[in-house]
Structures are given as C-alpha cells and as structure tokens.
N, C-alpha and C. Protein backbone atom coordinates (compact mmCIF):
# COMPACT_ATOMS: atom_id res chain seq x y z
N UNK A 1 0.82 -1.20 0.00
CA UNK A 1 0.00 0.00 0.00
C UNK A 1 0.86 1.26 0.00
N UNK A 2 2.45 0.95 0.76
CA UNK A 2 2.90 2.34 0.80
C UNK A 2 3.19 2.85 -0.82
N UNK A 3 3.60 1.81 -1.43
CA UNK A 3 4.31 1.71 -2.75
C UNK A 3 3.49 2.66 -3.53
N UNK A 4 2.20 2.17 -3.85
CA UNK A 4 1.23 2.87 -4.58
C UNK A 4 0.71 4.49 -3.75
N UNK A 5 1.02 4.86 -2.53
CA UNK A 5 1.06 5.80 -1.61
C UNK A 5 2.32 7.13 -2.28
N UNK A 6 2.91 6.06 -2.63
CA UNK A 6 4.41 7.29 -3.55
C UNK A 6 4.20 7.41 -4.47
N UNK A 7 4.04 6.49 -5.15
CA UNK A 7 3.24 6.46 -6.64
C UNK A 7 3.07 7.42 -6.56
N UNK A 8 1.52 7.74 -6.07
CA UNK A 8 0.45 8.92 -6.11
C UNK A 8 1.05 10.56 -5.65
N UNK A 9 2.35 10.54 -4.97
CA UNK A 9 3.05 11.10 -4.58
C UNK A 9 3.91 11.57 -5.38
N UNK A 10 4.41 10.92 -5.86
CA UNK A 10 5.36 11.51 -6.92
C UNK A 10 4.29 11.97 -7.97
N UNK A 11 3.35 11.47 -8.38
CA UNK A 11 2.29 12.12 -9.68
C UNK A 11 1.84 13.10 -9.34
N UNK A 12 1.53 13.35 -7.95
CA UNK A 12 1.14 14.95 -7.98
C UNK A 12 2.42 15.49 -7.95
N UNK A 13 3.58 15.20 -7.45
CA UNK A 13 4.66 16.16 -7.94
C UNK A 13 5.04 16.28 -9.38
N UNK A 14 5.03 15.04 -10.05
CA UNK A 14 4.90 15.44 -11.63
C UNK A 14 4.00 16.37 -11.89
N UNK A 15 2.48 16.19 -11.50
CA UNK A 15 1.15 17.33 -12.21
C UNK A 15 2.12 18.52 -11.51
N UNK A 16 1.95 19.02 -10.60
CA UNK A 16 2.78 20.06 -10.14
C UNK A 16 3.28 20.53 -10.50
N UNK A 17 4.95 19.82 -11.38
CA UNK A 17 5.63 20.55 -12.31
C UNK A 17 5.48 21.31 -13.71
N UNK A 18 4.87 19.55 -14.23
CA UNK A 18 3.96 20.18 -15.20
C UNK A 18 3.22 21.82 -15.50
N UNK A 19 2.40 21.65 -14.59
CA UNK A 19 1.41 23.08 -14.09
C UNK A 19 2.60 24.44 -14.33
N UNK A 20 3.81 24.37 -13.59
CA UNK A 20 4.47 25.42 -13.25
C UNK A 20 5.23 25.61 -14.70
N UNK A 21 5.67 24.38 -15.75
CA UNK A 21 5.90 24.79 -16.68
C UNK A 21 5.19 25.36 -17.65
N UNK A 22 4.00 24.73 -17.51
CA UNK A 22 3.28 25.38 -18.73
C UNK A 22 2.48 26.88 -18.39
N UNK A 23 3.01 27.18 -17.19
CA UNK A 23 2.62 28.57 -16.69
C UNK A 23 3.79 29.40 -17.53
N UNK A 24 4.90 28.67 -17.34
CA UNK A 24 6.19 29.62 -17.48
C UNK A 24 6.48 29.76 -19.41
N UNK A 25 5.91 28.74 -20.30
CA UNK A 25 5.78 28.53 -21.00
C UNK A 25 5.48 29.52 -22.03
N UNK A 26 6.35 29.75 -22.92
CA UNK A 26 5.92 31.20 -23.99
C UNK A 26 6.80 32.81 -23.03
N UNK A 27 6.54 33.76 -23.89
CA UNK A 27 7.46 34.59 -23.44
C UNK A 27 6.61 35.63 -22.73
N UNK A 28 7.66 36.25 -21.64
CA UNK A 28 7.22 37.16 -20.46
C UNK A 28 8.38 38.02 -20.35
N UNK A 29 7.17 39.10 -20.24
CA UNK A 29 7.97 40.63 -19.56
C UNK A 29 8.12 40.90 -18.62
N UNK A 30 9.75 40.96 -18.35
CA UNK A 30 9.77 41.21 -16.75
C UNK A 30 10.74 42.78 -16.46
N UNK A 31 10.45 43.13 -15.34
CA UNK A 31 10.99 44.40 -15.05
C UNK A 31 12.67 44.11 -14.69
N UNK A 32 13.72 44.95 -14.83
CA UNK A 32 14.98 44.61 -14.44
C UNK A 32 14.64 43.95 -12.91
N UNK A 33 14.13 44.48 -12.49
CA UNK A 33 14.04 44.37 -10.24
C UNK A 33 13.29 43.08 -10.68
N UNK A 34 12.52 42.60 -11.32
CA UNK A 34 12.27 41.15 -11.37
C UNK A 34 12.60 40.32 -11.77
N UNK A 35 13.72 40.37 -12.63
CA UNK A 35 14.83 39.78 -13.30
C UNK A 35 16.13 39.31 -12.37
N UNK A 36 16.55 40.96 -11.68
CA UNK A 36 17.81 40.77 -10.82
C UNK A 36 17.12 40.91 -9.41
N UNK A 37 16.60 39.96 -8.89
CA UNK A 37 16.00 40.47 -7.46
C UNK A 37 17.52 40.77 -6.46
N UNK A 38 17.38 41.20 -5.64
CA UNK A 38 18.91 41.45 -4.62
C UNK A 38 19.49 40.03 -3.97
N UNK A 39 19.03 39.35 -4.18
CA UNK A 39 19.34 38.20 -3.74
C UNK A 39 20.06 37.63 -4.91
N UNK A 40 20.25 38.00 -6.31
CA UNK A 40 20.57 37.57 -7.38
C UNK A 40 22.07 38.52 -7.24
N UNK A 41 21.53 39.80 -7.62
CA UNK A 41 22.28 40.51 -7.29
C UNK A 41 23.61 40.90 -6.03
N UNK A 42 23.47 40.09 -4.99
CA UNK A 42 24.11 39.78 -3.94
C UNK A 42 25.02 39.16 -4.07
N UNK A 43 24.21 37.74 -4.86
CA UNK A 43 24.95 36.84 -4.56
C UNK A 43 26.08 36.63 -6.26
N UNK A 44 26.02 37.36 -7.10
CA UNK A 44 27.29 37.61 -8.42
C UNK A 44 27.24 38.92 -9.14
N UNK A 45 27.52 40.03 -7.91
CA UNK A 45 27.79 41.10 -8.35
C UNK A 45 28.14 41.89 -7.13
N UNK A 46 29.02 42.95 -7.26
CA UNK A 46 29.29 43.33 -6.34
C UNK A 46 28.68 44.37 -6.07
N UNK A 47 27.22 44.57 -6.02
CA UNK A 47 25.77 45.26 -5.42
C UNK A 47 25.20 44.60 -5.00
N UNK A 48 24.07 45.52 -4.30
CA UNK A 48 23.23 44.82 -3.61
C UNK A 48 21.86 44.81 -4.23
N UNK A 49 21.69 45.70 -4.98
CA UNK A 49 20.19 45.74 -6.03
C UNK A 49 21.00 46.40 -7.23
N UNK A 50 19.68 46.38 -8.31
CA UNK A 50 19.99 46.63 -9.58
C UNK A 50 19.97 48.34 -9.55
N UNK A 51 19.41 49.11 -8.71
CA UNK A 51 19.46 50.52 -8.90
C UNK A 51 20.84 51.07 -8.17
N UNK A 52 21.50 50.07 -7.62
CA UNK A 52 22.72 50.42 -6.82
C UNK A 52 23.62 50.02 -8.17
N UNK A 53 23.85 48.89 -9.20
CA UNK A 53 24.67 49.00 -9.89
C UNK A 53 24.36 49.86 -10.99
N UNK A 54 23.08 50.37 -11.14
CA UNK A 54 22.89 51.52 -12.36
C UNK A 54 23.33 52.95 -11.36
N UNK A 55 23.50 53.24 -10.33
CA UNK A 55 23.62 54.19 -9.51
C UNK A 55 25.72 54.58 -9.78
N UNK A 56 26.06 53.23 -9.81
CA UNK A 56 27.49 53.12 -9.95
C UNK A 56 28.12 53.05 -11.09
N UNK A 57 27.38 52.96 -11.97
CA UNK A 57 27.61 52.56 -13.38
C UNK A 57 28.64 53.80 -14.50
N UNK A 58 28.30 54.85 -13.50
CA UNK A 58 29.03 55.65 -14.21
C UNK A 58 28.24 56.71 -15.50
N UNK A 59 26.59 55.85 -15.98
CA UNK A 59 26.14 56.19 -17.21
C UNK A 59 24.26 56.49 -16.18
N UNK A 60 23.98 58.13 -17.04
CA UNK A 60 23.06 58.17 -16.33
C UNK A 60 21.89 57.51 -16.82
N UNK A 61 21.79 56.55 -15.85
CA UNK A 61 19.96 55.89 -16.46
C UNK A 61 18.92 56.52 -15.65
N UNK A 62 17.77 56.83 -16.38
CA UNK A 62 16.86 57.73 -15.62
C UNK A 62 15.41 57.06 -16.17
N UNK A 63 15.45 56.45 -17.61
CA UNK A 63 14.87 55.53 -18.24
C UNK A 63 15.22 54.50 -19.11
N UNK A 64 14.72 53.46 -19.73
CA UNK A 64 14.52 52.86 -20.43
C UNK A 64 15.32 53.20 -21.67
N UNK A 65 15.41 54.26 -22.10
CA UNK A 65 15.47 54.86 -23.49
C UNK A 65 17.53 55.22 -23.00
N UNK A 66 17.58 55.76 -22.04
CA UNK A 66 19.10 55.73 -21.54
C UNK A 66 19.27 54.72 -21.21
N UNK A 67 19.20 53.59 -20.80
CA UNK A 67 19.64 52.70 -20.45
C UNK A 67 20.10 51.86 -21.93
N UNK A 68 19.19 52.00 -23.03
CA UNK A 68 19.35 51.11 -24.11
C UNK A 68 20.33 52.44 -25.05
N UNK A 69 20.59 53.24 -24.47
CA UNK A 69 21.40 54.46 -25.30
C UNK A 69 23.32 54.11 -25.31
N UNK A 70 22.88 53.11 -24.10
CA UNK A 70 24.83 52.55 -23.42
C UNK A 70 25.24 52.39 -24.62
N UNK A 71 26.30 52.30 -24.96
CA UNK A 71 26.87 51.60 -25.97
C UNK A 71 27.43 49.97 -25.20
N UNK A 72 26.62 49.61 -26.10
CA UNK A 72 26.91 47.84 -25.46
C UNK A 72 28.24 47.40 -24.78
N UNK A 73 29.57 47.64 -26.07
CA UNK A 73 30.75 47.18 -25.68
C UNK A 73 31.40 47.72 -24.28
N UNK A 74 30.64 49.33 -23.81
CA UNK A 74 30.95 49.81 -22.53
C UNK A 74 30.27 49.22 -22.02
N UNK A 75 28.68 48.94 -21.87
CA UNK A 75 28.15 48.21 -20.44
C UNK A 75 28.60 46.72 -20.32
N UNK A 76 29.16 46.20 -21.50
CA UNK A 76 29.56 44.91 -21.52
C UNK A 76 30.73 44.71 -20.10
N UNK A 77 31.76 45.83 -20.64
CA UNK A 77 32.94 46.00 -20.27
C UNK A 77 32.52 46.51 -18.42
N UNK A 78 31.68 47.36 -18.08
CA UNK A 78 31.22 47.39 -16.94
C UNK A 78 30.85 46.24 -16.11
N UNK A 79 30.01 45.52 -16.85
CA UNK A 79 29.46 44.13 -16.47
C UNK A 79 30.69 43.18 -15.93
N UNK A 80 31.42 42.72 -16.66
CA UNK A 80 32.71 42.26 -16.69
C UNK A 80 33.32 42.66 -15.37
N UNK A 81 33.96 43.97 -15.49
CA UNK A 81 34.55 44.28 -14.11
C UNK A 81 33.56 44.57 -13.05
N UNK A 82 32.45 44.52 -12.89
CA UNK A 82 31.91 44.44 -11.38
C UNK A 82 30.73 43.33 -11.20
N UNK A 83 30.81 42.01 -12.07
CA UNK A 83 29.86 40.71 -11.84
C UNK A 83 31.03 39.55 -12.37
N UNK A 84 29.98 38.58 -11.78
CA UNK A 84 31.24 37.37 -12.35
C UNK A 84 30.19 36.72 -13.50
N UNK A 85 30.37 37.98 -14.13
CA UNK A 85 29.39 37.47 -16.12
C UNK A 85 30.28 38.56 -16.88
N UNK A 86 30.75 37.61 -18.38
CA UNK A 86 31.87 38.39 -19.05
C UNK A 86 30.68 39.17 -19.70
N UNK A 87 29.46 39.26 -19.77
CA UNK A 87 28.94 40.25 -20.51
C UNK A 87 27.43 40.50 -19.97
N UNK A 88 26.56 41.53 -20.62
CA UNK A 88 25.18 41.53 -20.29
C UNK A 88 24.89 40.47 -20.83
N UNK A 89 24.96 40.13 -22.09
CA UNK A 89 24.17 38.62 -22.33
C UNK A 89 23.62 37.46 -21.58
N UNK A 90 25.29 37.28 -20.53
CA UNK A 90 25.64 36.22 -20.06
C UNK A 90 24.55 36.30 -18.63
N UNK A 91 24.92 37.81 -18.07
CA UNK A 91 24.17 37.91 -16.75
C UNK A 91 22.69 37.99 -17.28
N UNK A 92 22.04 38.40 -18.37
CA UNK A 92 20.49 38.18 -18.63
C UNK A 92 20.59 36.65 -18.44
N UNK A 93 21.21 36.05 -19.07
CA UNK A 93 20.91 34.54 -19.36
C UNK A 93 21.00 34.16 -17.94
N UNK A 94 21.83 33.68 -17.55
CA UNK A 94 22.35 33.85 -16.02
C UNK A 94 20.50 34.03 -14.94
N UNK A 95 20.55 35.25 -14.58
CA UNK A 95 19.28 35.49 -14.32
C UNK A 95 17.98 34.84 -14.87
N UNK A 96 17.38 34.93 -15.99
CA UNK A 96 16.49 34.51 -16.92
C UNK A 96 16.48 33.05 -16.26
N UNK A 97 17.95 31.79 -15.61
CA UNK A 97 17.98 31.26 -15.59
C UNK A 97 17.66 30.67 -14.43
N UNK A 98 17.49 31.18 -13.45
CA UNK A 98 17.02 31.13 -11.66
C UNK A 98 15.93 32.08 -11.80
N UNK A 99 15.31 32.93 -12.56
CA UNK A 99 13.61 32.98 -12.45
C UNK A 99 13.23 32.06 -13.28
N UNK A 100 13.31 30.84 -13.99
CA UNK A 100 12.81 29.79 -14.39
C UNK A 100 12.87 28.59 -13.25
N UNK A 101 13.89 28.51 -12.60
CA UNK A 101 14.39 27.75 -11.74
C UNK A 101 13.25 28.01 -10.00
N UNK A 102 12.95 29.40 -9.90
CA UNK A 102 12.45 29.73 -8.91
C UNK A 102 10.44 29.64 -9.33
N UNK A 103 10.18 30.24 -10.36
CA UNK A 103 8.76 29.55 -10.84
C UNK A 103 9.02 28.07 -10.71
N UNK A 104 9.70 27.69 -10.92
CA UNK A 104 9.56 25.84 -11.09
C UNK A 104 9.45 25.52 -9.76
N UNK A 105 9.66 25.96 -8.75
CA UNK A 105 9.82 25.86 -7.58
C UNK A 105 11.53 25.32 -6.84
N UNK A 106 12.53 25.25 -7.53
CA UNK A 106 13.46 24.94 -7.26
C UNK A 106 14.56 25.80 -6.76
N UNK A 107 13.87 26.47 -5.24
CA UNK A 107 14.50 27.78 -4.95
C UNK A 107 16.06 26.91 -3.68
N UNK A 108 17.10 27.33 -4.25
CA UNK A 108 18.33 27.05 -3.76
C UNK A 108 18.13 28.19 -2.48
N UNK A 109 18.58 29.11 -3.23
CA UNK A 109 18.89 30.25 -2.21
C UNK A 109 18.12 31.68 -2.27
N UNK A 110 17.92 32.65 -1.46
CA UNK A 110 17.37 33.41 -1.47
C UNK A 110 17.15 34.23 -0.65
C-alpha cells in the first residue's frame, strides 16, 4: 500500500511541475528588479540591487530609453569588471535562468 502511496506522490509532484511549466511557458515581460531580485544581485555582483549597480555605473539611467542608449561594448565591459558574467548577455541569461528555476519551484537560495 505504501508503494502505490508514492506512486500517487510523486504524480502529484509530476502534475505540479507540469502546471508550473506550462505557466512559465511562452514569453514574459519582466521588469529589471524582477529579473535581478537582490538576492541575485548579492549573490554575483558586487551590489546589492539593480538601482545600486545603475547608480554606480558611471552612465546616467533615468529611463529605459538611456539605459538602451549605453553603448553595449561599454556596459559589456562594466558588467565584466563588477559581476562574475563576461557580458550583459551572459548575466540576462544567467538570471532569466534562476527565475525559471524559482517559478519551477526549485529555490536554492534566497
């Protein structure tokens, strides 16, 4: 009886997952602060939130429209010397990759 007890146990943890992927499933807009929460940010960069490394950055962001005005190869090169990601790419991906991990429910740290 226990056997079939896990069974049923593990299948709702399969439906479960299931559920959380096909939530996550297709593409979503997320805000930088929901992307880099400070706990992201803490823990591979040397800030503590994302308005503290745009604060340090050297380049004034005030919106959206300045922020995408950087010239890449400089914020690249920023990125580089103050995260352990050789580029923005890497730290979007990076990120992108523990808010998939954290919807799925597979929260390490936080």
């Amino acid at each position: 009886m226990s056997m079939i007890k896990g069974l049923d146990g593990l299948q709702r943890k399969l439906d479960d997952l299931a559920n959380k992927a096909a939530e996550i499933d297709g593409s979503h807009e997320l805000s930088l602060t929901e992307l880099f929460p400070d706990y992201f940010m803490l823990r591979f960069t040397q800030f503590s939130t994302m308005e503290e490394m745009f604060a340090s950055s050297g380049f004034e962001i005030n919106t959206q429209q300045d922020f995408e005005n950087i010239p890449e190869d400089k914020w690249d090169s920023f990125i580089e010397a103050h995260t352990q990601f050789p580029s923005w790419y890497e730290m979007k991906q990076a990120a992108a990759n523990e808010w998939i991990r954290k919807k799925m429910g597979f929260d390490f740290e936080e």
